[in-house]
Protein backbone atom coordinates (compact mmCIF):
# COMPACT_ATOMS: atom_id res chain seq x y z
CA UNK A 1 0.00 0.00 0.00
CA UNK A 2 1.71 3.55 -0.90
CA UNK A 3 -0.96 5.87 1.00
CA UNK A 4 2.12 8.06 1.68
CA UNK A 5 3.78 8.47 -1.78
CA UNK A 6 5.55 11.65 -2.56
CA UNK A 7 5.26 12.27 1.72
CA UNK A 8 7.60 12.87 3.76
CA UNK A 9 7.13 12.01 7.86
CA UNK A 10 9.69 12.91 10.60
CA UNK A 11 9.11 10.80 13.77
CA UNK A 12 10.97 11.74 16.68
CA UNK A 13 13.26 9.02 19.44
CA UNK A 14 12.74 6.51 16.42
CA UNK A 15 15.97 4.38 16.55
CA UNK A 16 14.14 1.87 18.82
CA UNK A 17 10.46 0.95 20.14
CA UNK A 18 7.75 2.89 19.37
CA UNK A 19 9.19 5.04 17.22
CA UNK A 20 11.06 2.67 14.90
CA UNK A 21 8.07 0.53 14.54
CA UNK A 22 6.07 3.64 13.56
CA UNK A 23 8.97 4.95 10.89
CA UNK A 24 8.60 1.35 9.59
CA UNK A 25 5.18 0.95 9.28
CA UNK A 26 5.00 4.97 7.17
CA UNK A 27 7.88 3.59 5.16
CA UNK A 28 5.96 0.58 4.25
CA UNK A 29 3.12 2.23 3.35
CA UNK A 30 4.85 4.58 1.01
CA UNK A 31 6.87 7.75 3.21
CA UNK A 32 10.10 8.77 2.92
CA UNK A 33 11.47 8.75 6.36
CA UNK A 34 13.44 11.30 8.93
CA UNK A 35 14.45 9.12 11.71
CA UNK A 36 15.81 11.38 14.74
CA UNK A 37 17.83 10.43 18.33
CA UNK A 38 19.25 12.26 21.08
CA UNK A 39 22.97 10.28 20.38
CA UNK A 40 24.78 10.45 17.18
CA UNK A 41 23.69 7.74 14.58
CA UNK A 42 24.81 4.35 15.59
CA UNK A 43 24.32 0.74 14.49
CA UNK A 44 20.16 1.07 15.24
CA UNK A 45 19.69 3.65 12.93
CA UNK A 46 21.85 2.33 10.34
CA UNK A 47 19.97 -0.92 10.34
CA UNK A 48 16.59 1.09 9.82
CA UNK A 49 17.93 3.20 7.35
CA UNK A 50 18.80 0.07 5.49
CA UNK A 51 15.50 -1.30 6.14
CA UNK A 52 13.41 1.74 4.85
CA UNK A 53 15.62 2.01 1.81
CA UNK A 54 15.44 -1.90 1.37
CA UNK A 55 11.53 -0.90 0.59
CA UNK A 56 12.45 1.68 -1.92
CA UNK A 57 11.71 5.00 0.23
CA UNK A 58 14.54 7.37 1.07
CA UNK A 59 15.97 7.56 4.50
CA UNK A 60 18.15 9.91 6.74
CA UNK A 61 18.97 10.19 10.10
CA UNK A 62 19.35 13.88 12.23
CA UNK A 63 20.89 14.09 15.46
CA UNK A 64 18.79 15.96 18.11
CA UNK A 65 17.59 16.97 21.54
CA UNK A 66 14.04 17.49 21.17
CA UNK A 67 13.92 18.75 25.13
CA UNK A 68 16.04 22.04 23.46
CA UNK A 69 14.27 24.64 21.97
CA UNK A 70 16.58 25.33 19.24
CA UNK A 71 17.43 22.15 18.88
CA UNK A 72 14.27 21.36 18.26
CA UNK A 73 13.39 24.22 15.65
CA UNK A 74 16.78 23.39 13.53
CA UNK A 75 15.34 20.03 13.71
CA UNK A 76 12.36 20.65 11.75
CA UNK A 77 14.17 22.71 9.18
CA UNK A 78 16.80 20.39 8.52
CA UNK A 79 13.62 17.60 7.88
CA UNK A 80 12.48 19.68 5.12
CA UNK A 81 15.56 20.19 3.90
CA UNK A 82 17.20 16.86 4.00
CA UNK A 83 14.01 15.83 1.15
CA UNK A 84 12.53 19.17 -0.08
CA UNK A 85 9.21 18.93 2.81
CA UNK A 86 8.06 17.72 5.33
CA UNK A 87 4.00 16.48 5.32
CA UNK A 88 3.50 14.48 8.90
CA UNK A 89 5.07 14.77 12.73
CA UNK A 90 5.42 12.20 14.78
CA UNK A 91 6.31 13.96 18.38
CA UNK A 92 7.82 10.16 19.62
CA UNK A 93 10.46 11.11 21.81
CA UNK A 94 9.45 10.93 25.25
CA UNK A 95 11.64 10.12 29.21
CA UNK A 96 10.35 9.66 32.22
CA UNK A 97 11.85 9.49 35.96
CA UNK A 98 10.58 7.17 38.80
CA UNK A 99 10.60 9.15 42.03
CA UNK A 100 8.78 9.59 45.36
CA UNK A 101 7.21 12.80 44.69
CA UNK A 102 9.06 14.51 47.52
CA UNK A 103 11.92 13.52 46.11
CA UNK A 104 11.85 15.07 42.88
CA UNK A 105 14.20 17.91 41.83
CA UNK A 106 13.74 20.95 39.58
CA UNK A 107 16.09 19.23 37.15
CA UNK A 108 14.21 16.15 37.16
CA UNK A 109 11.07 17.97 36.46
CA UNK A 110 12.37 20.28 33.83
CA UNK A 111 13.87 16.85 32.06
CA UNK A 112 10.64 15.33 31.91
CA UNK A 113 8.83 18.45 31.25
CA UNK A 114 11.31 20.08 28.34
CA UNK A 115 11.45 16.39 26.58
CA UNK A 116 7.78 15.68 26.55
CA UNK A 117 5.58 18.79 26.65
CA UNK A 118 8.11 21.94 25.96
CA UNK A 119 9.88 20.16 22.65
CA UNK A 120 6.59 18.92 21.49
CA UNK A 121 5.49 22.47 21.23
CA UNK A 122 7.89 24.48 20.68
CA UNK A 123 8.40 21.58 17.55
CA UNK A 124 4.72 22.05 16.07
CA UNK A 125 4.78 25.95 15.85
CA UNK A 126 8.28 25.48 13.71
CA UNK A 127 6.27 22.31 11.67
CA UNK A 128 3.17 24.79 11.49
CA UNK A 129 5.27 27.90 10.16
CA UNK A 130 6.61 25.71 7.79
CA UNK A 131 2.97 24.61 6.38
CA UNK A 132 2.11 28.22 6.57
CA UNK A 133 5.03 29.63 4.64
CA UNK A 134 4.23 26.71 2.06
CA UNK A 135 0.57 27.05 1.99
CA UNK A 136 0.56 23.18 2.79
CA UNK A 137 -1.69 21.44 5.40
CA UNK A 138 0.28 18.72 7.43
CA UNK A 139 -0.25 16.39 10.01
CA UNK A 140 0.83 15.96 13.80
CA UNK A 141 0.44 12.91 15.75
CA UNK A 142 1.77 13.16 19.39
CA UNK A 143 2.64 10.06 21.06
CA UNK A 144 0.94 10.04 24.60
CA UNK A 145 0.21 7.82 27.13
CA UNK A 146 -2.76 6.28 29.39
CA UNK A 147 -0.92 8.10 31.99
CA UNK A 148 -2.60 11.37 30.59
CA UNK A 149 -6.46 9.81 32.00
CA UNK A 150 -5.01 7.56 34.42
CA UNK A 151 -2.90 7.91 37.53
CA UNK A 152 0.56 6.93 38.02
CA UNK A 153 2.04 7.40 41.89
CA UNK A 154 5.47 7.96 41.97
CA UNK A 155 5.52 9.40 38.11
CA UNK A 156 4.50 12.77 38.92
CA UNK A 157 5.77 14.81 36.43
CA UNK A 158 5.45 12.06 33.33
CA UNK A 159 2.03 12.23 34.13
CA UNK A 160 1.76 16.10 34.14
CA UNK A 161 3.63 16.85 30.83
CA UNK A 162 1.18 13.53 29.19
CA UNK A 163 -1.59 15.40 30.75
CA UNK A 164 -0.38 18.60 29.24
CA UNK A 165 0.23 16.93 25.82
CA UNK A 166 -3.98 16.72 26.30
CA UNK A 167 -4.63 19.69 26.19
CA UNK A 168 -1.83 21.13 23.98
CA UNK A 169 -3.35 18.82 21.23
CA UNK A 170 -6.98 20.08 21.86
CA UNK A 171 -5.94 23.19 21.77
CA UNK A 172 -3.98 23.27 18.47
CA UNK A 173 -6.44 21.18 16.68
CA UNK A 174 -8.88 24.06 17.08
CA UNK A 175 -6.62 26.68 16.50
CA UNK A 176 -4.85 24.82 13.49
CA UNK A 177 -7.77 23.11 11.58
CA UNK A 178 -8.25 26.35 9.68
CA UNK A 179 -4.74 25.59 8.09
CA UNK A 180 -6.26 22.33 7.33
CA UNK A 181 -3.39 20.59 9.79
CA UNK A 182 -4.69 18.16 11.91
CA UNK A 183 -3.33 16.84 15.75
CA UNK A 184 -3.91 14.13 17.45
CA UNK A 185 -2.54 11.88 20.88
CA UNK A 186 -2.21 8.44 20.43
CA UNK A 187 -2.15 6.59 24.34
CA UNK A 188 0.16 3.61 23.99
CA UNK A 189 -0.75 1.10 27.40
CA UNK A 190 1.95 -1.87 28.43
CA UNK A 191 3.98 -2.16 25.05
CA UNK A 192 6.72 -4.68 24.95
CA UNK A 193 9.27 -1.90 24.47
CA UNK A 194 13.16 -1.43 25.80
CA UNK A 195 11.59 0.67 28.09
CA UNK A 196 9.55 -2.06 29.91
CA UNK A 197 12.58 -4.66 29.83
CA UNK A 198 12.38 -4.34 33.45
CA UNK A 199 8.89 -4.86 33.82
CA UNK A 200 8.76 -8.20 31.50
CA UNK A 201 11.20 -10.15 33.09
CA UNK A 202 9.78 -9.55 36.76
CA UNK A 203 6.97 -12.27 36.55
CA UNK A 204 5.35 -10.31 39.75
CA UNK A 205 5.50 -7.16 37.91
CA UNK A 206 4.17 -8.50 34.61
CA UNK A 207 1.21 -10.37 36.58
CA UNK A 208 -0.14 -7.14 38.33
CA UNK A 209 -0.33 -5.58 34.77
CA UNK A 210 -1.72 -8.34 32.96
CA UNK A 211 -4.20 -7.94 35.88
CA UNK A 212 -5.55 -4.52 33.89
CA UNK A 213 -5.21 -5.36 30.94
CA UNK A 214 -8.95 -7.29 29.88
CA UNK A 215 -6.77 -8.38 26.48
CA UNK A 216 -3.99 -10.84 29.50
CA UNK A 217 -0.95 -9.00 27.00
CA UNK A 218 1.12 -6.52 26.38
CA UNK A 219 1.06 -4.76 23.12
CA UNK A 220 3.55 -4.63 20.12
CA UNK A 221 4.98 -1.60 18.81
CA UNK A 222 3.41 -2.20 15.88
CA UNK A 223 0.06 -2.29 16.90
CA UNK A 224 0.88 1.75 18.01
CA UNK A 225 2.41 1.80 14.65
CA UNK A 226 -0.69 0.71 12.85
CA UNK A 227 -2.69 3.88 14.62
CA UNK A 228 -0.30 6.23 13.80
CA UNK A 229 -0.33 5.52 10.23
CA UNK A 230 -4.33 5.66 10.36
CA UNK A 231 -4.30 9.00 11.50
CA UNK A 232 -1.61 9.71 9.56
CA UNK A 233 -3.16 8.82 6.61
CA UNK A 234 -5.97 10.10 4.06
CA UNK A 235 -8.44 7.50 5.87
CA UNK A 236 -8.85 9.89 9.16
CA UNK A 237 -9.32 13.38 7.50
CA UNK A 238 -11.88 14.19 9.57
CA UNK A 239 -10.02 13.08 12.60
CA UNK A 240 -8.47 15.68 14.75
CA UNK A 241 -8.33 16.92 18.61
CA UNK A 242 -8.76 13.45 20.01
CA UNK A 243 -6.79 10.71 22.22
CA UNK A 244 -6.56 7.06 20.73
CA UNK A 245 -5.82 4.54 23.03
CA UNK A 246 -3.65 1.57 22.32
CA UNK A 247 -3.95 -0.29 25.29
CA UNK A 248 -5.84 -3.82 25.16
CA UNK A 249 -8.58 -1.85 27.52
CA UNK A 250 -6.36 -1.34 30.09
CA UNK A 251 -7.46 2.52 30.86
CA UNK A 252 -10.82 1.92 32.04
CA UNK A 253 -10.10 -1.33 33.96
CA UNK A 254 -7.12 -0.15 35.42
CA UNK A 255 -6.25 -0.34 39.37
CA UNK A 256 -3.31 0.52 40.62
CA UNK A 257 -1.64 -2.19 42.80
């Protein structure tokens, strides 16, 4: 399927997890790819590069901090530049930190906060000046997380900047649809991810979760993928403003343990 040909999609922290399987899938299905990472390009991008170009689309890596402003910005410009535009954002890139909530510092917070709220926004308006110095619509897709409905103890300020994401995304869908750009959140739950190596080797750990999750698994990255190119694509222009959850019903079942 080539529902993306002649596009061009940036997805941000994409040399592993989420964000690989989502550059993947938007390859597949037709985009030329901008894969981005906070560390120069090492053997992980490489190998995707090689992948993407193994389907016939065009590939490149940029080196980023997406938690820096400028950084951020010279991101964005360097994506249209590296292929001549840039047509759909994937804001992947995301940290968190596991602390008592007494025990978190101002540099903590501001990690958490610049990386998954501050960059995300700060990286739209340059996408969106872009589209409006083009006269081109686009698309953003901003990778959230249940944690922006449910709670999380002990993941104070994930939680906040996924809960700010919310409204950011509202917000800018409104305010953007004019310029016929559309936003949406996509909630990942439990993903078997690098993140969550932890988590599935700890059979106690993995049997509380399973516990919430109706579906008794965790997800793929490629089922987040899958969304992400829905909404990415033609097939959801009249989507925009909204939260998709990827979670095998986990968010309305959930308890915390």
């Amino acid at each position: 399927m080539n529902r993306f040909e002649n596009k061009v999609a940036l997805v941000t922290g994409s040399t592993q997890g989420i964000g690989a399987a989502c550059a993947l899938r938007l390859a597949a299905d037709g985009a030329d790819i901008i894969l981005n990472g906070h560390s120069p390009k090492d053997e992980r991008s490489e190998k995707l590069i090689q992948q993407i170009e193994g389907m016939g689309r065009r590939a490149a890596f940029i080196q980023a901090d997406v938690g820096k402003v400028a950084d951020v910005t010279k991101l964005i410009n360097d994506a249209v530049s590296t292929f001549g535009q840039l047509d759909i954002l994937v804001n992947n890139a995301g940290v968190e930190k596991n602390h008592d909530f007494w025990d978190v510092t101002e540099e903590d917070y501001d990690y958490v906060m610049d990386t998954n709220l501050k960059g995300v926004f700060f990286g739209i308006q340059a996408f969106v000046k872009y589209c409006m110095s083009t006269n081109r619509g686009g698309v953003v897709i901003n990778m959230s997380s249940v944690h922006e409905e449910i709670i999380f103890p002990h993941f104070a300020a994930y939680c906040t900047s996924k809960g700010g994401l919310k409204m950011l995304t509202r917000n800018l869908a409104t305010e953007l649809a004019p310029l016929n750009i559309r936003v949406n959140n996509v909630a990942p739950g439990a993903i078997a991810t690098p993140i969550n190596k932890k988590l599935e080797e700890t059979p106690k750990l993995m049997e509380n979760v399973l516990k919430n999750i109706p579906m008794k698994r965790m997800g793929k990255p490629e089922d987040v993928a899958a969304l992400v190119a829905f909404l990415a694509s033609d097939d959801a222009t009249y989507v925009t403003g909204s939260t998709y959850f990827v979670d095998g019903g986990l968010t309305y079942h959930y308890e915390e343990q």
